[in-house]
PDB file of N, CA and C in Angstrom:
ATOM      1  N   UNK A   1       0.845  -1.179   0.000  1.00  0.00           N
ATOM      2  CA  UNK A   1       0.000   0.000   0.000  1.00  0.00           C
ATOM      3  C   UNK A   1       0.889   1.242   0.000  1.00  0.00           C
ATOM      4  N   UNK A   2       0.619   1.983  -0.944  1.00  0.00           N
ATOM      5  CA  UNK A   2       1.042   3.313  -0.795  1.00  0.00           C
ATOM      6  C   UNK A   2       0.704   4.626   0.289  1.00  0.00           C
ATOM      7  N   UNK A   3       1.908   5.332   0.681  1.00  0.00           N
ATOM      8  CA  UNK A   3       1.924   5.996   1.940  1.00  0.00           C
ATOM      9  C   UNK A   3       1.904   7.341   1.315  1.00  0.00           C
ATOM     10  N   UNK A   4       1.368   8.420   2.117  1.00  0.00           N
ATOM     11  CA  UNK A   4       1.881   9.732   1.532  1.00  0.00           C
ATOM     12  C   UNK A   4       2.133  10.525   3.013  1.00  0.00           C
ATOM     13  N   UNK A   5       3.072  11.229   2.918  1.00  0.00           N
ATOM     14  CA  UNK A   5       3.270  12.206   3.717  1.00  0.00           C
ATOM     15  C   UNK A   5       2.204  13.668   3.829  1.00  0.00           C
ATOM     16  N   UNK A   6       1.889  13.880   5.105  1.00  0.00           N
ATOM     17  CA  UNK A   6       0.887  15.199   4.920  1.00  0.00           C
ATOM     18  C   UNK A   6       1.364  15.402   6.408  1.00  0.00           C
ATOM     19  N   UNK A   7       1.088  16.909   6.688  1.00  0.00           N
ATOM     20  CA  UNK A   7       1.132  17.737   7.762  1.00  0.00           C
ATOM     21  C   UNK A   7       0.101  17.962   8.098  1.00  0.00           C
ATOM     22  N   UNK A   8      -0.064  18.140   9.602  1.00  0.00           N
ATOM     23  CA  UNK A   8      -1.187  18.723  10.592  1.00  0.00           C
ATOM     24  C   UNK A   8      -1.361  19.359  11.434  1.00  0.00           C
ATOM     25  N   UNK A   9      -1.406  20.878  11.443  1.00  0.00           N
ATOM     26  CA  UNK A   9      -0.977  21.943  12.467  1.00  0.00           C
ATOM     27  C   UNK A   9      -2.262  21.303  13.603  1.00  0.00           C
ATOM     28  N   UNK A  10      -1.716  21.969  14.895  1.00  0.00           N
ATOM     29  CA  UNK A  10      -2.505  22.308  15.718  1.00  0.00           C
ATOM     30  C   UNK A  10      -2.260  23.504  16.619  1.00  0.00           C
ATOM     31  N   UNK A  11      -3.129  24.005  17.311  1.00  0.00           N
ATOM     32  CA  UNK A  11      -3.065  25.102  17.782  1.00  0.00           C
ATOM     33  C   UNK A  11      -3.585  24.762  19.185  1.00  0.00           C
ATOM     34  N   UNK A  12      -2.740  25.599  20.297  1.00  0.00           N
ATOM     35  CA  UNK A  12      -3.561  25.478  21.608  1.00  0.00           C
ATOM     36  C   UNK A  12      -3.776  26.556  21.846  1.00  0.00           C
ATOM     37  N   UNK A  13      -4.262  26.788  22.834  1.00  0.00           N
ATOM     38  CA  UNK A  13      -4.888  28.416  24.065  1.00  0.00           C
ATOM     39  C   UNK A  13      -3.842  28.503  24.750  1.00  0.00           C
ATOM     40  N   UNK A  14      -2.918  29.150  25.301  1.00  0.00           N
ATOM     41  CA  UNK A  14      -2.119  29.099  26.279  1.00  0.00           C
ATOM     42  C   UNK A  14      -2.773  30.384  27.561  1.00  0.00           C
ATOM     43  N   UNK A  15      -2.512  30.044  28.385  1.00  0.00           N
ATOM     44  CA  UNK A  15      -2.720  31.342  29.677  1.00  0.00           C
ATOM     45  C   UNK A  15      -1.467  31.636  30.065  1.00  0.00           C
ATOM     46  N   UNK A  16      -0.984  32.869  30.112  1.00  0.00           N
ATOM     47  CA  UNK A  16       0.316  32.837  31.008  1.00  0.00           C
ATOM     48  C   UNK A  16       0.473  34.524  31.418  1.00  0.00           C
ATOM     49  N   UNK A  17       1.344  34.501  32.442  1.00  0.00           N
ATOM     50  CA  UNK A  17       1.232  36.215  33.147  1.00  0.00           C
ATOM     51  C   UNK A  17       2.822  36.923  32.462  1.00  0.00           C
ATOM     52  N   UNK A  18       2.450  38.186  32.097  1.00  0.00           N
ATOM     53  CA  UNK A  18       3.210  38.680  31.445  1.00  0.00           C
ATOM     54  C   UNK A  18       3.548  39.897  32.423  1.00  0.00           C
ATOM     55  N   UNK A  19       4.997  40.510  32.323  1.00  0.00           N
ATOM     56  CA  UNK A  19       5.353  41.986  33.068  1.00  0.00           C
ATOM     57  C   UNK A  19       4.463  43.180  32.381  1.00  0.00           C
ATOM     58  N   UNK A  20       4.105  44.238  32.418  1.00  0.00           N
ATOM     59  CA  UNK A  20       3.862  45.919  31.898  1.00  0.00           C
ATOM     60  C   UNK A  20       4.250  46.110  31.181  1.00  0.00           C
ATOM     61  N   UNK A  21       5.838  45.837  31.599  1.00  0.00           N
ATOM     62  CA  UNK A  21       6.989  46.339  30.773  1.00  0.00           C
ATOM     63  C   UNK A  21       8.090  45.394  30.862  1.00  0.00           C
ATOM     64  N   UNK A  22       8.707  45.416  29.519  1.00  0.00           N
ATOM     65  CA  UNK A  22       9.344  44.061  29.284  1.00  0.00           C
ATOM     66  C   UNK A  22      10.051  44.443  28.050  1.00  0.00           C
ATOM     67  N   UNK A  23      11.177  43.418  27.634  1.00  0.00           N
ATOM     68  CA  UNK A  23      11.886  43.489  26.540  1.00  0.00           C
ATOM     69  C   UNK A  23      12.531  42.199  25.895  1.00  0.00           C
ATOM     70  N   UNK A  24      12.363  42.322  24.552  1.00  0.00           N
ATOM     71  CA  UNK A  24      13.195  40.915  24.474  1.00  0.00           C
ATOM     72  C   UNK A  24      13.978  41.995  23.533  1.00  0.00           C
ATOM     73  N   UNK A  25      15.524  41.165  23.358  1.00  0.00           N
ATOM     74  CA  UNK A  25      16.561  41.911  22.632  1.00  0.00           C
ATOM     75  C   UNK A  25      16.485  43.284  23.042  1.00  0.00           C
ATOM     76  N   UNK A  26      16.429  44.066  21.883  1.00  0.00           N
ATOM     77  CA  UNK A  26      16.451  45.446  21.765  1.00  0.00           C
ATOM     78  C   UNK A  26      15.302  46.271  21.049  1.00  0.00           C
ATOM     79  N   UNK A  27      13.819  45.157  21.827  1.00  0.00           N
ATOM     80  CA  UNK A  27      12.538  45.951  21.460  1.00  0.00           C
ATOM     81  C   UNK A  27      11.687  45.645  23.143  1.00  0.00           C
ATOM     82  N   UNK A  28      11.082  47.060  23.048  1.00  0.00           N
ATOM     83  CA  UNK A  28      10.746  47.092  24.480  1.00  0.00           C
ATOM     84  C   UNK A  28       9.231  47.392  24.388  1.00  0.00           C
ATOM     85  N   UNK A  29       8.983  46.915  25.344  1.00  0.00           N
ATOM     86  CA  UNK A  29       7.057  47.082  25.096  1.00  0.00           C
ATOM     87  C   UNK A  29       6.677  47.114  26.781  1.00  0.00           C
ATOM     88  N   UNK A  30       5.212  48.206  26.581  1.00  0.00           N
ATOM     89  CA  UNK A  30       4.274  48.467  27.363  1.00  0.00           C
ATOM     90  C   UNK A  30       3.521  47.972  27.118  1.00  0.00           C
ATOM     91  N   UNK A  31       2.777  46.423  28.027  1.00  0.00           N
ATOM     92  CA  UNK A  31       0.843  46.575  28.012  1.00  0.00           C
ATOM     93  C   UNK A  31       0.268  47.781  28.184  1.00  0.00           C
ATOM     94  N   UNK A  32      -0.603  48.068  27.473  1.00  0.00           N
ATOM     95  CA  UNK A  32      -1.527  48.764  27.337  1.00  0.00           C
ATOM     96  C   UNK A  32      -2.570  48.723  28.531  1.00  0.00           C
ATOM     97  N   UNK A  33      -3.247  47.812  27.949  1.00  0.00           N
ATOM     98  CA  UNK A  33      -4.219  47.414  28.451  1.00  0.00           C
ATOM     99  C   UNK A  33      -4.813  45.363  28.110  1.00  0.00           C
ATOM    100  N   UNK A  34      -5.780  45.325  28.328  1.00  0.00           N
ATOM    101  CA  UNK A  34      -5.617  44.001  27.873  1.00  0.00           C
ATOM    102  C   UNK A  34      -6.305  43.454  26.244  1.00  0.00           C
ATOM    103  N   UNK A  35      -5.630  44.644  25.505  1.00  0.00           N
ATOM    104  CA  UNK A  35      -5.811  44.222  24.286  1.00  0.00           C
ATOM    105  C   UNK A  35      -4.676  44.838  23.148  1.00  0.00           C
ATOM    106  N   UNK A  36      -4.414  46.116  23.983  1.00  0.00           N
ATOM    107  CA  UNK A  36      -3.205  47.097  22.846  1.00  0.00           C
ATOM    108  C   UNK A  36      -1.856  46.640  24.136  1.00  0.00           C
ATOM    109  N   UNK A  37      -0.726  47.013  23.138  1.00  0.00           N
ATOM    110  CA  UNK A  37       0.436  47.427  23.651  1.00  0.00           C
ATOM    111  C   UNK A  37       1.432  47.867  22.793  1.00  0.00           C
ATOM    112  N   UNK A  38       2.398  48.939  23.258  1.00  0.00           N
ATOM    113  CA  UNK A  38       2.856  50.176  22.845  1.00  0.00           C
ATOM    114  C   UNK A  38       4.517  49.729  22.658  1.00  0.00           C
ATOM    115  N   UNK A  39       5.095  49.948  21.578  1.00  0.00           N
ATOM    116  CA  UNK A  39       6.467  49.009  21.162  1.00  0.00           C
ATOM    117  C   UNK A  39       7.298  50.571  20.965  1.00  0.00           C
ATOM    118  N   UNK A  40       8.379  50.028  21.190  1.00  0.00           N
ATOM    119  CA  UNK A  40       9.512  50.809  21.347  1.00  0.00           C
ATOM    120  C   UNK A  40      10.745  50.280  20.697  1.00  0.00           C
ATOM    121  N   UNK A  41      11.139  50.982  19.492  1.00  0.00           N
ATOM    122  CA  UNK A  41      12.945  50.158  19.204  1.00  0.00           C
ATOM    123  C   UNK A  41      13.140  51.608  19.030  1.00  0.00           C
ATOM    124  N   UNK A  42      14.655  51.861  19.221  1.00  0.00           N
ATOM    125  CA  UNK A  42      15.448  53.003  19.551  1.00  0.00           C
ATOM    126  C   UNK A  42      16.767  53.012  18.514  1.00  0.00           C
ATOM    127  N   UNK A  43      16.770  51.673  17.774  1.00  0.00           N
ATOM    128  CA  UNK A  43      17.783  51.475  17.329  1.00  0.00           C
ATOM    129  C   UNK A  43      17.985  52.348  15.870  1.00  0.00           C
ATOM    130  N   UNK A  44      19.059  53.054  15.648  1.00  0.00           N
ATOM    131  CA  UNK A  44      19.518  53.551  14.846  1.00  0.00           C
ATOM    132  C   UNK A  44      21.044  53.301  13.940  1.00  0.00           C
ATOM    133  N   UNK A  45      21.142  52.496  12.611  1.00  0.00           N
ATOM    134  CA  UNK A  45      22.005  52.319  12.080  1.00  0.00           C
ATOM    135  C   UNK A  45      21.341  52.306  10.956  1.00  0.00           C
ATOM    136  N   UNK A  46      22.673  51.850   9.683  1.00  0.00           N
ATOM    137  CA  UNK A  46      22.454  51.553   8.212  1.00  0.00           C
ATOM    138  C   UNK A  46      20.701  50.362   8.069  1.00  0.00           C
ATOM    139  N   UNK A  47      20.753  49.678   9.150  1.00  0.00           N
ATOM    140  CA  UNK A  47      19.678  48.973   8.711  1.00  0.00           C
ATOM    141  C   UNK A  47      18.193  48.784   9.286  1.00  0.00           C
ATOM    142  N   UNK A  48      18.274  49.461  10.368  1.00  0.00           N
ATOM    143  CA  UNK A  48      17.279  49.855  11.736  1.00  0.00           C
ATOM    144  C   UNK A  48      17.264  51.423  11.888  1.00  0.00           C
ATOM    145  N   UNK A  49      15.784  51.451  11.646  1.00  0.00           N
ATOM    146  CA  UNK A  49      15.572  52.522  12.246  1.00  0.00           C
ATOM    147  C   UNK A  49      13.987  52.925  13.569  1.00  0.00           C
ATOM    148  N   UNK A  50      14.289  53.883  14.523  1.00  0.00           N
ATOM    149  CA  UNK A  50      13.788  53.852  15.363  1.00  0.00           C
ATOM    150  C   UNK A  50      12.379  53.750  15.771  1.00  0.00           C
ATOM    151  N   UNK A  51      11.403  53.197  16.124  1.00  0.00           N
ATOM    152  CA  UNK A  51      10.173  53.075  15.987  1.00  0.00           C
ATOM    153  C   UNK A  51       9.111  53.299  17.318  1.00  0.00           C
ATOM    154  N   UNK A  52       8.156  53.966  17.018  1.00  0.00           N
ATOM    155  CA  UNK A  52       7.262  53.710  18.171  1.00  0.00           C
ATOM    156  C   UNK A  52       5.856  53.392  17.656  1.00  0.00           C
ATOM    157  N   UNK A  53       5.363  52.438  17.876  1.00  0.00           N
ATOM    158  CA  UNK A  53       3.592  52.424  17.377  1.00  0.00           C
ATOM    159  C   UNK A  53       3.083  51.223  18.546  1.00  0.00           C
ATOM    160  N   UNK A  54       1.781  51.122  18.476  1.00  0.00           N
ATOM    161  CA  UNK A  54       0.460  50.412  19.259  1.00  0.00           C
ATOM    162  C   UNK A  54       0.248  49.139  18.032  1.00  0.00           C
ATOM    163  N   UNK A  55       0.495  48.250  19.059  1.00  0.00           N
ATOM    164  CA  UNK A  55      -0.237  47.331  18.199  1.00  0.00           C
ATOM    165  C   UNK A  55      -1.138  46.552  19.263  1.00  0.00           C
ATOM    166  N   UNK A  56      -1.846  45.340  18.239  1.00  0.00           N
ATOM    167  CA  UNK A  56      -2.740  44.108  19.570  1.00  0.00           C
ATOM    168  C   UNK A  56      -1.802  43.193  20.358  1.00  0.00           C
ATOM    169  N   UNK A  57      -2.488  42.663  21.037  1.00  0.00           N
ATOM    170  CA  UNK A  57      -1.376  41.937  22.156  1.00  0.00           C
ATOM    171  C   UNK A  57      -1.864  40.559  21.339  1.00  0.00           C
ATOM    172  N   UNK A  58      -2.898  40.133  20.754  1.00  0.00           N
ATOM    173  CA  UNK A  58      -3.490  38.909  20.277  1.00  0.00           C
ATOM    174  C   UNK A  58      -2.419  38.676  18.637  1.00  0.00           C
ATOM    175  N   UNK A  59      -1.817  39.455  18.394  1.00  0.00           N
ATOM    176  CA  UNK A  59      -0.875  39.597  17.513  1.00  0.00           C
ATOM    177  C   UNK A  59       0.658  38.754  17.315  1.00  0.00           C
ATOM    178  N   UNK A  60       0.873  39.315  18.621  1.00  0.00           N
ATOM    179  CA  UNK A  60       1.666  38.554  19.391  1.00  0.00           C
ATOM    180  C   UNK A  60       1.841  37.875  20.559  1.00  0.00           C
ATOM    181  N   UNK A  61       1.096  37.622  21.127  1.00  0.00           N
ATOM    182  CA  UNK A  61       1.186  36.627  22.422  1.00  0.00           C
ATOM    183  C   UNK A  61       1.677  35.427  22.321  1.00  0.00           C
ATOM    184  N   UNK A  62       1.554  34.545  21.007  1.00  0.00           N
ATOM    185  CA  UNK A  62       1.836  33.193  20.474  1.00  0.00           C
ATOM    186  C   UNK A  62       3.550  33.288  21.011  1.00  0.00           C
ATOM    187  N   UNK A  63       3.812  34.277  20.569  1.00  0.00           N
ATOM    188  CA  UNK A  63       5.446  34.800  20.411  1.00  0.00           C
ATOM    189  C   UNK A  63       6.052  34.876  21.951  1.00  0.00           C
ATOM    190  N   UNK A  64       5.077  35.726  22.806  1.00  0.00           N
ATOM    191  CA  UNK A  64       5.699  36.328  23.816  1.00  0.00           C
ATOM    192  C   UNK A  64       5.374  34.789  24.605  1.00  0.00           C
ATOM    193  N   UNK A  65       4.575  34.238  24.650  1.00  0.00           N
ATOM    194  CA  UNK A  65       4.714  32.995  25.096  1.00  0.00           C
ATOM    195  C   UNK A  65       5.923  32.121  25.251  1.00  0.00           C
ATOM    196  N   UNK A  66       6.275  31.840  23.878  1.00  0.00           N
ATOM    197  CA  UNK A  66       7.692  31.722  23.555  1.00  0.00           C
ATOM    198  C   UNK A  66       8.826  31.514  24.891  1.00  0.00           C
ATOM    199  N   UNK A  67       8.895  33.517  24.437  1.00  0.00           N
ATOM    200  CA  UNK A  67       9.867  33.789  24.668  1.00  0.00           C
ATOM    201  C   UNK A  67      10.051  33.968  26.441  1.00  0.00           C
ATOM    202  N   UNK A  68       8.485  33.945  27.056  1.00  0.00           N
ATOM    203  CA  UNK A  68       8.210  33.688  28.351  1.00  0.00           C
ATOM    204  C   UNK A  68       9.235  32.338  28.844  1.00  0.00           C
ATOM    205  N   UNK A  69       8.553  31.205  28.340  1.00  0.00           N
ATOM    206  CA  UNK A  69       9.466  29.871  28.555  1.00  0.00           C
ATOM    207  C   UNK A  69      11.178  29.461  28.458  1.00  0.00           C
ATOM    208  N   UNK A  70      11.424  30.201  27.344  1.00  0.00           N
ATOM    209  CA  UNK A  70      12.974  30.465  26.800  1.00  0.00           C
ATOM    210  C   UNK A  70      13.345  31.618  28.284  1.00  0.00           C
ATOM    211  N   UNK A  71      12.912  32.209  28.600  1.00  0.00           N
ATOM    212  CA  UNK A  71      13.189  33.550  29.358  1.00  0.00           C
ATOM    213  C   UNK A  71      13.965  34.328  28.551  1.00  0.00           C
ATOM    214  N   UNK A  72      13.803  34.496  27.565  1.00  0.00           N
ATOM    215  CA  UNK A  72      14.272  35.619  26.999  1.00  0.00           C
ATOM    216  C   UNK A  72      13.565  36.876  26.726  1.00  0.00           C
ATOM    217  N   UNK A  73      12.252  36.929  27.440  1.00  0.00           N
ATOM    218  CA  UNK A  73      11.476  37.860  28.060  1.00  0.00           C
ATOM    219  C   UNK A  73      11.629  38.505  29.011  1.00  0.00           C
ATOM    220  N   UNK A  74      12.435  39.816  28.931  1.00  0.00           N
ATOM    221  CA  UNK A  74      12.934  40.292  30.386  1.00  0.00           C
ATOM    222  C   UNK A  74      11.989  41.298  31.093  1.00  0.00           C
ATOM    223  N   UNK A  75      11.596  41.495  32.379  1.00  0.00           N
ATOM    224  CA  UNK A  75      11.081  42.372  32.554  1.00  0.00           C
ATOM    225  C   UNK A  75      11.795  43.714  33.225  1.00  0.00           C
ATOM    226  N   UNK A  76      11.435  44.963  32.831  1.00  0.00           N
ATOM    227  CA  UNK A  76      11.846  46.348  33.100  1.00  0.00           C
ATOM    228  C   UNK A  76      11.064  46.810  34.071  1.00  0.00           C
ATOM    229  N   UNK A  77      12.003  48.322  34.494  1.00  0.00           N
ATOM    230  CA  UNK A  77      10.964  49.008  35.156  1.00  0.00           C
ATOM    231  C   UNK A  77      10.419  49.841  34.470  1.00  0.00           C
ATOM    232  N   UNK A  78       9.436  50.377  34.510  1.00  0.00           N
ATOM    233  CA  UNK A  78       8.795  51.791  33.875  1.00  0.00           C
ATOM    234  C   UNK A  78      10.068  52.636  33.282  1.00  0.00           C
ATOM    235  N   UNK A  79      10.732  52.877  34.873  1.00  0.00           N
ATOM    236  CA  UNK A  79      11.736  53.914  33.983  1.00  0.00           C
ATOM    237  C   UNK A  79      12.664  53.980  32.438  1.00  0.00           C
ATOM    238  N   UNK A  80      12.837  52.549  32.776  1.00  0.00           N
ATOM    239  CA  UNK A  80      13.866  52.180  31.972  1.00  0.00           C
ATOM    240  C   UNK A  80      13.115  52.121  30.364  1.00  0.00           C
ATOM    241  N   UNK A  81      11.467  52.050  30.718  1.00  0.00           N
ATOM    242  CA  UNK A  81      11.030  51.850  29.331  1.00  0.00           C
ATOM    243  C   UNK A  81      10.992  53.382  28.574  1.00  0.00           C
ATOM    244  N   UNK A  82      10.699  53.814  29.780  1.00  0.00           N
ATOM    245  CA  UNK A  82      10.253  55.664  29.733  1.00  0.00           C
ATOM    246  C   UNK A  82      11.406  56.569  29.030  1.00  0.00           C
ATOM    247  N   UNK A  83      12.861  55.892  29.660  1.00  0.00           N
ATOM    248  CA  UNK A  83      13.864  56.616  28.696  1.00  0.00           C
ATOM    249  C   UNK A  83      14.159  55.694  27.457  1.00  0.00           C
ATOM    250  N   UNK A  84      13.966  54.903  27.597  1.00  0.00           N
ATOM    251  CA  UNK A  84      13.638  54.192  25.981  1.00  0.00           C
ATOM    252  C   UNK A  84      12.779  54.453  24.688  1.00  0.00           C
ATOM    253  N   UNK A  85      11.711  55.135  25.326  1.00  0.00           N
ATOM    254  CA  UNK A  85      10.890  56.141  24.675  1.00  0.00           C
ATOM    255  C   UNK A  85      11.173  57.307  24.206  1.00  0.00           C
ATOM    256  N   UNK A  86      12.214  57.774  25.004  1.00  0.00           N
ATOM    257  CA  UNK A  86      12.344  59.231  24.957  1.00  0.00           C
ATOM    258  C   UNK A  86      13.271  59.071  23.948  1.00  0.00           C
ATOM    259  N   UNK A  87      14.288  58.543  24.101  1.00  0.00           N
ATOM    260  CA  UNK A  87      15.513  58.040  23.397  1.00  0.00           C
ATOM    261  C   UNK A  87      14.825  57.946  21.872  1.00  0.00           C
ATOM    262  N   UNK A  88      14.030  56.885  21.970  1.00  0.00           N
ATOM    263  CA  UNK A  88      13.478  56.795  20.244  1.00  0.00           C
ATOM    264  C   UNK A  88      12.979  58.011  19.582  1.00  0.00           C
ATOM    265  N   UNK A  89      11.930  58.814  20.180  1.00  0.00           N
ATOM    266  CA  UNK A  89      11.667  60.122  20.187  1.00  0.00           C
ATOM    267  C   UNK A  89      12.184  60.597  19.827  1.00  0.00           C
ATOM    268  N   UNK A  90      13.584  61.135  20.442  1.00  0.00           N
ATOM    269  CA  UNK A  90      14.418  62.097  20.241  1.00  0.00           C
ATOM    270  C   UNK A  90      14.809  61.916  18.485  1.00  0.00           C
ATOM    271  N   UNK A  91      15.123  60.668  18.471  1.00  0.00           N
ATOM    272  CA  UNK A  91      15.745  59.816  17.287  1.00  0.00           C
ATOM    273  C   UNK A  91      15.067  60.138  16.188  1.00  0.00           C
ATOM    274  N   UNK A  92      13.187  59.765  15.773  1.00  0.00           N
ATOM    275  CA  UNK A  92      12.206  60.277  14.698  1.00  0.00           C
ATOM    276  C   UNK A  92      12.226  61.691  15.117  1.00  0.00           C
ATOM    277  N   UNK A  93      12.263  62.725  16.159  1.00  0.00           N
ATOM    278  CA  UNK A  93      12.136  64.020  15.916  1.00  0.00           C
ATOM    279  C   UNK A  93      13.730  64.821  15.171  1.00  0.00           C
ATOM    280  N   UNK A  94      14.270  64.259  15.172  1.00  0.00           N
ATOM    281  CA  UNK A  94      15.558  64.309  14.479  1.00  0.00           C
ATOM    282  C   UNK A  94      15.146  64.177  12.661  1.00  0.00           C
ATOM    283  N   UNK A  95      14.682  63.249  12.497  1.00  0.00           N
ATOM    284  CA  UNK A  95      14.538  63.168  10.903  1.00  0.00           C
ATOM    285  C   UNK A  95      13.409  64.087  10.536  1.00  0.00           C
ATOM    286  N   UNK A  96      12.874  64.786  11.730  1.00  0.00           N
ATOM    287  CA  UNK A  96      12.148  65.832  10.616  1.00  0.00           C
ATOM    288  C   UNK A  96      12.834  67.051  10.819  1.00  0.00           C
ATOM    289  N   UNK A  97      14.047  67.446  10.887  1.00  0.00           N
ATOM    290  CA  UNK A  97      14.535  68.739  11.163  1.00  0.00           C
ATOM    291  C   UNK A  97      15.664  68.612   9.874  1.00  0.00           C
TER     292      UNK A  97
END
């Protein structure tokens, strides 16, 4: 009898508790609330440039899950996100001058 190979995703629900404020690498994020949260990269070179926008948390949670287990989910304090903000800021108010 002939066999064939086929794939079969599945998907689960996960629950898990996340920090406010947190970072993996060199992108930093605020919950919002429990549906938005507010991203931060600061980074500026030839191939990165600095960003701030809102996105859904249902977007990425699959991810931050992840990176929960790995611990490569770090958590911050406010402050540290706050001059991370400012920092990027400074960075896009720069390209319009």
């Amino acid at each position: 009898m002939e066999t064939i190979k086929i794939k079969a995703r599945t998907y689960s629900e996960n629950e898990f508790e996340i920090p406010k404020y947190f970072k993996i690498a060199h992108h930093f994020y605020m919950i919002l609330d429990d549906n938005n949260y507010l991203f931060v990269k600061s980074n500026l070179d030839e191939f990165f440039y600095p960003e701030i926008s809102i996105g859904k948390n249902e977007a990425f949670a699959s991810r931050w899950f992840q990176y929960v287990k790995s611990q490569d989910l770090i958590a911050i304090s406010e402050q540290e996100f706050k001059d991370e903000y400012t920092k990027a800021n400074v960075l896009l108010l720069n390209f319009l001058n």
